[in-house]
PDB file of N, CA and C in Angstrom:
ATOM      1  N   UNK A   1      21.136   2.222  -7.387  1.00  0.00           N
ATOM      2  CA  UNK A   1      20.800   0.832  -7.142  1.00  0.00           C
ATOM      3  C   UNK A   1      19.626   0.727  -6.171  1.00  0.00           C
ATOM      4  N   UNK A   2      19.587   1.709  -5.218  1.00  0.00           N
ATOM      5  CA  UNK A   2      18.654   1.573  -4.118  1.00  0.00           C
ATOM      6  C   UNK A   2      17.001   2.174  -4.591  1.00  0.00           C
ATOM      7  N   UNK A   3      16.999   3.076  -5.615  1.00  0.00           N
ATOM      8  CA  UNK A   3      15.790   2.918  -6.875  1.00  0.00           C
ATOM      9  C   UNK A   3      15.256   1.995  -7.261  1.00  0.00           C
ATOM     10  N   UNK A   4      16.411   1.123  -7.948  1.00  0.00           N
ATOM     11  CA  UNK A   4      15.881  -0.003  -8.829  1.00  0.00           C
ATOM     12  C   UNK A   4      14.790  -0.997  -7.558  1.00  0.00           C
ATOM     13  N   UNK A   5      16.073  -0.975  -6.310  1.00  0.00           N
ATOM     14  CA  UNK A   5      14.852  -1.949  -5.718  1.00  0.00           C
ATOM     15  C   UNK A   5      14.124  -1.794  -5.397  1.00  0.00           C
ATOM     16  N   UNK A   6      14.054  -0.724  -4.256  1.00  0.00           N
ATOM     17  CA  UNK A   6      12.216  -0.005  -4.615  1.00  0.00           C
ATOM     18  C   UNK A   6      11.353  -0.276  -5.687  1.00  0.00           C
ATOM     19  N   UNK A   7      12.126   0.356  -6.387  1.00  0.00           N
ATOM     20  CA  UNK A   7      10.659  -0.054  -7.532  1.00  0.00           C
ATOM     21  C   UNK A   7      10.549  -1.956  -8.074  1.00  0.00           C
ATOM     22  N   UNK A   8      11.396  -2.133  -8.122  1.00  0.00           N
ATOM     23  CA  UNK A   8      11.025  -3.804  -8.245  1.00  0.00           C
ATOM     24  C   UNK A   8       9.898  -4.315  -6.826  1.00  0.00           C
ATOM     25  N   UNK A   9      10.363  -4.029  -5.791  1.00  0.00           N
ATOM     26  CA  UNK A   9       9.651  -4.467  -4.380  1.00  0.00           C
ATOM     27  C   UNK A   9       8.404  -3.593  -4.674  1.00  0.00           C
ATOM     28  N   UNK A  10       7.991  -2.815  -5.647  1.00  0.00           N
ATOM     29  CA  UNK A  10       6.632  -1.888  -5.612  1.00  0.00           C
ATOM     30  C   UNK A  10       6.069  -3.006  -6.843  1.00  0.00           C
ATOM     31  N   UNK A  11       6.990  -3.070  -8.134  1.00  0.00           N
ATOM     32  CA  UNK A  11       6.325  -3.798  -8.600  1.00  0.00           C
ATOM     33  C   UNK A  11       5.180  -5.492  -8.237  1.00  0.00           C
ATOM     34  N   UNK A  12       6.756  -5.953  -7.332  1.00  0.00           N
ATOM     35  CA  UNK A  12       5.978  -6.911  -6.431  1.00  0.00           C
ATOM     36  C   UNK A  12       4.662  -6.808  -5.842  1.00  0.00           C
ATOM     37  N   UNK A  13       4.665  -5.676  -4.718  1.00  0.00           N
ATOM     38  CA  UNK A  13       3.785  -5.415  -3.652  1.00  0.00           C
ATOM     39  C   UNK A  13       2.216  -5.274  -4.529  1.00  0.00           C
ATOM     40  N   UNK A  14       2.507  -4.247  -5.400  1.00  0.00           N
ATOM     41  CA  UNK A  14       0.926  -3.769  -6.053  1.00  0.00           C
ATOM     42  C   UNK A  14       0.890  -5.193  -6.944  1.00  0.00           C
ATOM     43  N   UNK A  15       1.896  -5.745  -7.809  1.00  0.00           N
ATOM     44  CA  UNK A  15       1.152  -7.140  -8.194  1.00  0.00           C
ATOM     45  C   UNK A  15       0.404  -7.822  -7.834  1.00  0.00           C
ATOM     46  N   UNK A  16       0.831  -8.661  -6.381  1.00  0.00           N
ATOM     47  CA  UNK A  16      -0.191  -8.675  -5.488  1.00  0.00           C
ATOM     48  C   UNK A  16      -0.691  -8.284  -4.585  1.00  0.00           C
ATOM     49  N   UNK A  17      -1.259  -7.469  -4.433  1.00  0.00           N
ATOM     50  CA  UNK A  17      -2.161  -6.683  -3.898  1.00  0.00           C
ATOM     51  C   UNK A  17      -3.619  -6.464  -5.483  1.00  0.00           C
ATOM     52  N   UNK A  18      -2.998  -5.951  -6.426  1.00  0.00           N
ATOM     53  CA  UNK A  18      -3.850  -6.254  -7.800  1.00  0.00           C
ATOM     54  C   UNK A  18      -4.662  -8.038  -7.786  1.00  0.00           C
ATOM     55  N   UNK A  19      -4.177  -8.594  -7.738  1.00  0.00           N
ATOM     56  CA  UNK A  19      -4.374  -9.704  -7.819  1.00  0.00           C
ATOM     57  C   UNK A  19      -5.071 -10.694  -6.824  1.00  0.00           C
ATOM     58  N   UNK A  20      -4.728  -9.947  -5.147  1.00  0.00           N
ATOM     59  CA  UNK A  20      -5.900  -9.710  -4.212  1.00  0.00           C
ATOM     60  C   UNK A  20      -7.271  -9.367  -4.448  1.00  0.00           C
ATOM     61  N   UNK A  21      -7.084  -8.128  -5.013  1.00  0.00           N
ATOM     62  CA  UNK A  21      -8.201  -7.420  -5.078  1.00  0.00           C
ATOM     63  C   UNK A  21      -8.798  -7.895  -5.768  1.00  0.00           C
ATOM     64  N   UNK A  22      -8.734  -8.055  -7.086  1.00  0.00           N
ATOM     65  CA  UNK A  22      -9.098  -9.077  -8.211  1.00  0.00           C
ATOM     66  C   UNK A  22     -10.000 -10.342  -8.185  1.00  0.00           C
ATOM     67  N   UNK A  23      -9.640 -10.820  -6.997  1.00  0.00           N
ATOM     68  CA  UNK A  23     -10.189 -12.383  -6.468  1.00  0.00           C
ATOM     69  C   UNK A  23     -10.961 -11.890  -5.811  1.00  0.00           C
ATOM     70  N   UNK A  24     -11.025 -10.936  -4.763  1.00  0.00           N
ATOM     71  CA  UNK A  24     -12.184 -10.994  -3.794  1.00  0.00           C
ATOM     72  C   UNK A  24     -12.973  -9.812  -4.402  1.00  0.00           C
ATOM     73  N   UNK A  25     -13.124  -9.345  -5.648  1.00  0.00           N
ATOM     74  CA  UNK A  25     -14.023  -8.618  -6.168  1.00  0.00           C
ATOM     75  C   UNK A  25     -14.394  -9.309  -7.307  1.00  0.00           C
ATOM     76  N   UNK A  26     -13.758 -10.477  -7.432  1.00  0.00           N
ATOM     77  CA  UNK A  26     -14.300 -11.715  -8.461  1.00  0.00           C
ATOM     78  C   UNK A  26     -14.134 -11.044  -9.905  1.00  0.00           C
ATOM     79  N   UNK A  27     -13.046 -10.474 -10.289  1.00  0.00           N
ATOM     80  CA  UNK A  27     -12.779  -9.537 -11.398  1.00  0.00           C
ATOM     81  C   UNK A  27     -11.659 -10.169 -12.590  1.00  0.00           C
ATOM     82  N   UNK A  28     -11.669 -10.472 -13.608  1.00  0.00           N
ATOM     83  CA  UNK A  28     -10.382 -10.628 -13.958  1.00  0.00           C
ATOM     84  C   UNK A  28      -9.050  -9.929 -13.906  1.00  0.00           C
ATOM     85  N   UNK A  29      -8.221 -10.758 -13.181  1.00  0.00           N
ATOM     86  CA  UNK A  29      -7.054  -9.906 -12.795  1.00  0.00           C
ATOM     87  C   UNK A  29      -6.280  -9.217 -13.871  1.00  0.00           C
ATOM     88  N   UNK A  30      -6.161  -9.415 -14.480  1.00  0.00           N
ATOM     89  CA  UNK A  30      -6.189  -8.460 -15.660  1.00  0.00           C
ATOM     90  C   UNK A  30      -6.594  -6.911 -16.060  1.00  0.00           C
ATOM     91  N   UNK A  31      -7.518  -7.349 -15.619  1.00  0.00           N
ATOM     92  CA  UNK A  31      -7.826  -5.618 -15.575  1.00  0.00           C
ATOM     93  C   UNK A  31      -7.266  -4.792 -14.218  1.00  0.00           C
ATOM     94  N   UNK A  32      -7.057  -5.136 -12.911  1.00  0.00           N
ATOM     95  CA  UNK A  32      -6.991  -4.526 -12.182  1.00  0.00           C
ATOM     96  C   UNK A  32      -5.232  -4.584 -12.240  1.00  0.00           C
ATOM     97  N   UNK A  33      -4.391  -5.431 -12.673  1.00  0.00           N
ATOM     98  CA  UNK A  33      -2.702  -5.437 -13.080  1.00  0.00           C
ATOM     99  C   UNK A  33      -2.810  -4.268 -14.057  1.00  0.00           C
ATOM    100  N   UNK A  34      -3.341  -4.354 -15.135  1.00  0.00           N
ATOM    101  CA  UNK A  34      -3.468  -2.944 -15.711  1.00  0.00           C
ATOM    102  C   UNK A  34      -3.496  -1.395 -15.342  1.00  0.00           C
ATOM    103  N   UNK A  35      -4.420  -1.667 -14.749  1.00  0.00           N
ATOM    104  CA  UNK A  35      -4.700  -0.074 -14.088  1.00  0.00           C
ATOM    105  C   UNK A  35      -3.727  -0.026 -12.618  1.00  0.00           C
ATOM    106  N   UNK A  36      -3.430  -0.824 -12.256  1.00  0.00           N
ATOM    107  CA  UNK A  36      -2.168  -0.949 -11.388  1.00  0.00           C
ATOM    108  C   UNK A  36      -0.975  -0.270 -12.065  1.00  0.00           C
ATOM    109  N   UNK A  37      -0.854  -0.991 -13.232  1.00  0.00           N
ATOM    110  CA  UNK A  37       0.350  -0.744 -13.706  1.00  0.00           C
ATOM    111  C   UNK A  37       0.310   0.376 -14.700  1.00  0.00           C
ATOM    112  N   UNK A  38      -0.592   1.084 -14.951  1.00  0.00           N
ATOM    113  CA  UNK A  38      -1.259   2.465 -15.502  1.00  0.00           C
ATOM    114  C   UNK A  38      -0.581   3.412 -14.669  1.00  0.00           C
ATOM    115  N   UNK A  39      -1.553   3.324 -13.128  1.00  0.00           N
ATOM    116  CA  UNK A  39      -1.185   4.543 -12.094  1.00  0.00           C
ATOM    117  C   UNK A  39      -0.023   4.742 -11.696  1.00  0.00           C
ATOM    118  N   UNK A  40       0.966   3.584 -11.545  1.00  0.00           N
ATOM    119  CA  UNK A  40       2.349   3.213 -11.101  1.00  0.00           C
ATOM    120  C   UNK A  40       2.836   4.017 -11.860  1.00  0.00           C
ATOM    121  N   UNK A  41       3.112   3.843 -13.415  1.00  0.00           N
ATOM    122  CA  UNK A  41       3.950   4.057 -14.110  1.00  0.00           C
ATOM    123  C   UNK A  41       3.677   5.360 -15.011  1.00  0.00           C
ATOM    124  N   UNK A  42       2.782   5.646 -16.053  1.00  0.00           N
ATOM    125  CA  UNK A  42       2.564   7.142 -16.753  1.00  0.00           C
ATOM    126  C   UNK A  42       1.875   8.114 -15.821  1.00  0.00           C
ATOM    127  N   UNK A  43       1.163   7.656 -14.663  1.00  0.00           N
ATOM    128  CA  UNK A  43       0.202   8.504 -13.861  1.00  0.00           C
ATOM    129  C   UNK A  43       0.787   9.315 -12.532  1.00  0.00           C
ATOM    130  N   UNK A  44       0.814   8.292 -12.215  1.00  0.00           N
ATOM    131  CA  UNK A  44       1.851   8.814 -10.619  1.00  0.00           C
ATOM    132  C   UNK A  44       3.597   8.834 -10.918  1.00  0.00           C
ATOM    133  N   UNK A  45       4.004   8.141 -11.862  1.00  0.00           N
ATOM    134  CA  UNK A  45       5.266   8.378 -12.239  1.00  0.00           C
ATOM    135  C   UNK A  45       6.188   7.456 -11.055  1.00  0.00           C
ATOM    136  N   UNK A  46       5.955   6.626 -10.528  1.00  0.00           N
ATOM    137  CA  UNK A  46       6.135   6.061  -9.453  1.00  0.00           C
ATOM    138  C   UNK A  46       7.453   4.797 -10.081  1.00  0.00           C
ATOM    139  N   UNK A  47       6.961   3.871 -11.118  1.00  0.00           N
ATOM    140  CA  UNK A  47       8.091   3.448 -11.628  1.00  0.00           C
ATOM    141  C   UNK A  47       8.268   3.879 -12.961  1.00  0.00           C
ATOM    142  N   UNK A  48       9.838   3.105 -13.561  1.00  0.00           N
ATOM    143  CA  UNK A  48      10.150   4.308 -14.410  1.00  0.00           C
ATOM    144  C   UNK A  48      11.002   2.846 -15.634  1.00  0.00           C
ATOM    145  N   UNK A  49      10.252   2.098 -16.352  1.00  0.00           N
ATOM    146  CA  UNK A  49      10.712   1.283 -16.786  1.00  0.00           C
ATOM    147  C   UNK A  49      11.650   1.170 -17.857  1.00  0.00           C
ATOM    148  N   UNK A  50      12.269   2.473 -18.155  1.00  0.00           N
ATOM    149  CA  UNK A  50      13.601   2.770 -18.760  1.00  0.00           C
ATOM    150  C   UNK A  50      14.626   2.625 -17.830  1.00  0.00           C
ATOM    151  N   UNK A  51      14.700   3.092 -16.559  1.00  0.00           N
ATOM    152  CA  UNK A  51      15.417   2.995 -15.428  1.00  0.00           C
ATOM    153  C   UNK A  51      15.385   1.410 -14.977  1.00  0.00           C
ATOM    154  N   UNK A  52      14.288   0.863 -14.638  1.00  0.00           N
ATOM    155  CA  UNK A  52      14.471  -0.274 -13.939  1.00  0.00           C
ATOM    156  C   UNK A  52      15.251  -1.147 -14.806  1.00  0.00           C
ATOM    157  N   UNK A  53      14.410  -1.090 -15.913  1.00  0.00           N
ATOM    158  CA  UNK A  53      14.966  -2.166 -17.144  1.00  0.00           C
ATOM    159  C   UNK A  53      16.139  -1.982 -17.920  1.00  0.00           C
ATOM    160  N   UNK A  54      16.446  -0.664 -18.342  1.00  0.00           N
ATOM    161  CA  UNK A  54      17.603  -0.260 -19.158  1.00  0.00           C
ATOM    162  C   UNK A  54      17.461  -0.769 -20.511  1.00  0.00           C
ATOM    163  N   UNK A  55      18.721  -1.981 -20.619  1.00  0.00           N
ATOM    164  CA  UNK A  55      18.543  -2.165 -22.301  1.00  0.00           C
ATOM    165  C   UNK A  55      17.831  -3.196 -22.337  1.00  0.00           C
ATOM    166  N   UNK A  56      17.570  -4.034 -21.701  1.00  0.00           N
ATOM    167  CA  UNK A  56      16.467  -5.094 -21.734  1.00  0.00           C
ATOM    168  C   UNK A  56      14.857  -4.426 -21.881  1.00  0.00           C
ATOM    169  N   UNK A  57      14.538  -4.101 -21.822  1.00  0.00           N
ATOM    170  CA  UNK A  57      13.222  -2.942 -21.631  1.00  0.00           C
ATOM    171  C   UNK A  57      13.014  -3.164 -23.474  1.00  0.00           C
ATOM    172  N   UNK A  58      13.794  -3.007 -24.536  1.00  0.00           N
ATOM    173  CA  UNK A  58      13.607  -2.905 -25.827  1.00  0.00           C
ATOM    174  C   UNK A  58      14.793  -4.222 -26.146  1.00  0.00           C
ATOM    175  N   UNK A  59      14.780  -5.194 -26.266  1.00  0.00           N
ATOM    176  CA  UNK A  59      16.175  -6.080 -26.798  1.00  0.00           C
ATOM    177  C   UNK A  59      16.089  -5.703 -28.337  1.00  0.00           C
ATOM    178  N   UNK A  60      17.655  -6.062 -28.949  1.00  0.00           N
ATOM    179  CA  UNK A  60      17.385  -6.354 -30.374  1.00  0.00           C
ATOM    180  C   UNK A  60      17.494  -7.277 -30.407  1.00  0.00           C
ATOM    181  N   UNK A  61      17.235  -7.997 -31.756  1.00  0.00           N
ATOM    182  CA  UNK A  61      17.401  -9.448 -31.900  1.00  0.00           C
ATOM    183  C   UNK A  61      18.732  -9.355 -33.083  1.00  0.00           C
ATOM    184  N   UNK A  62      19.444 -10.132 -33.263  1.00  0.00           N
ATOM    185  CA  UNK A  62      20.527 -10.079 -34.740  1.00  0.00           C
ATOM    186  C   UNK A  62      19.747 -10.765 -36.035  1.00  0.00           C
TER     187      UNK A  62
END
């Protein structure tokens, strides 16, 4: 449990902080949430969105 929140409170933090940066480099935030969420997750391995999310991460529908 003490994972999950970490990484939710990381997701938070670099959101904005991305989205900081974004504005005062006059960038669409978009690109910099991306590569945020690039390094976080396949790069640095930092979050782990099978873990955070579980079965919500893929829903089915009926």
């Amino acid at each position: 449990m003490e994972n999950v929140l970490v990484q939710l409170a990381a997701v938070a933090i670099f959101g904005i902080g991305a989205q900081w940066l974004a504005w005062r480099l006059r960038l669409p935030s978009i690109l910099l949430l991306l590569l945020f969420g690039f390094l976080l997750g396949p790069v640095l391995g930092i979050i782990h969105p099978d873990e955070l999310l579980g079965e919500a991460l893929f829903p089915s529908f009926p």
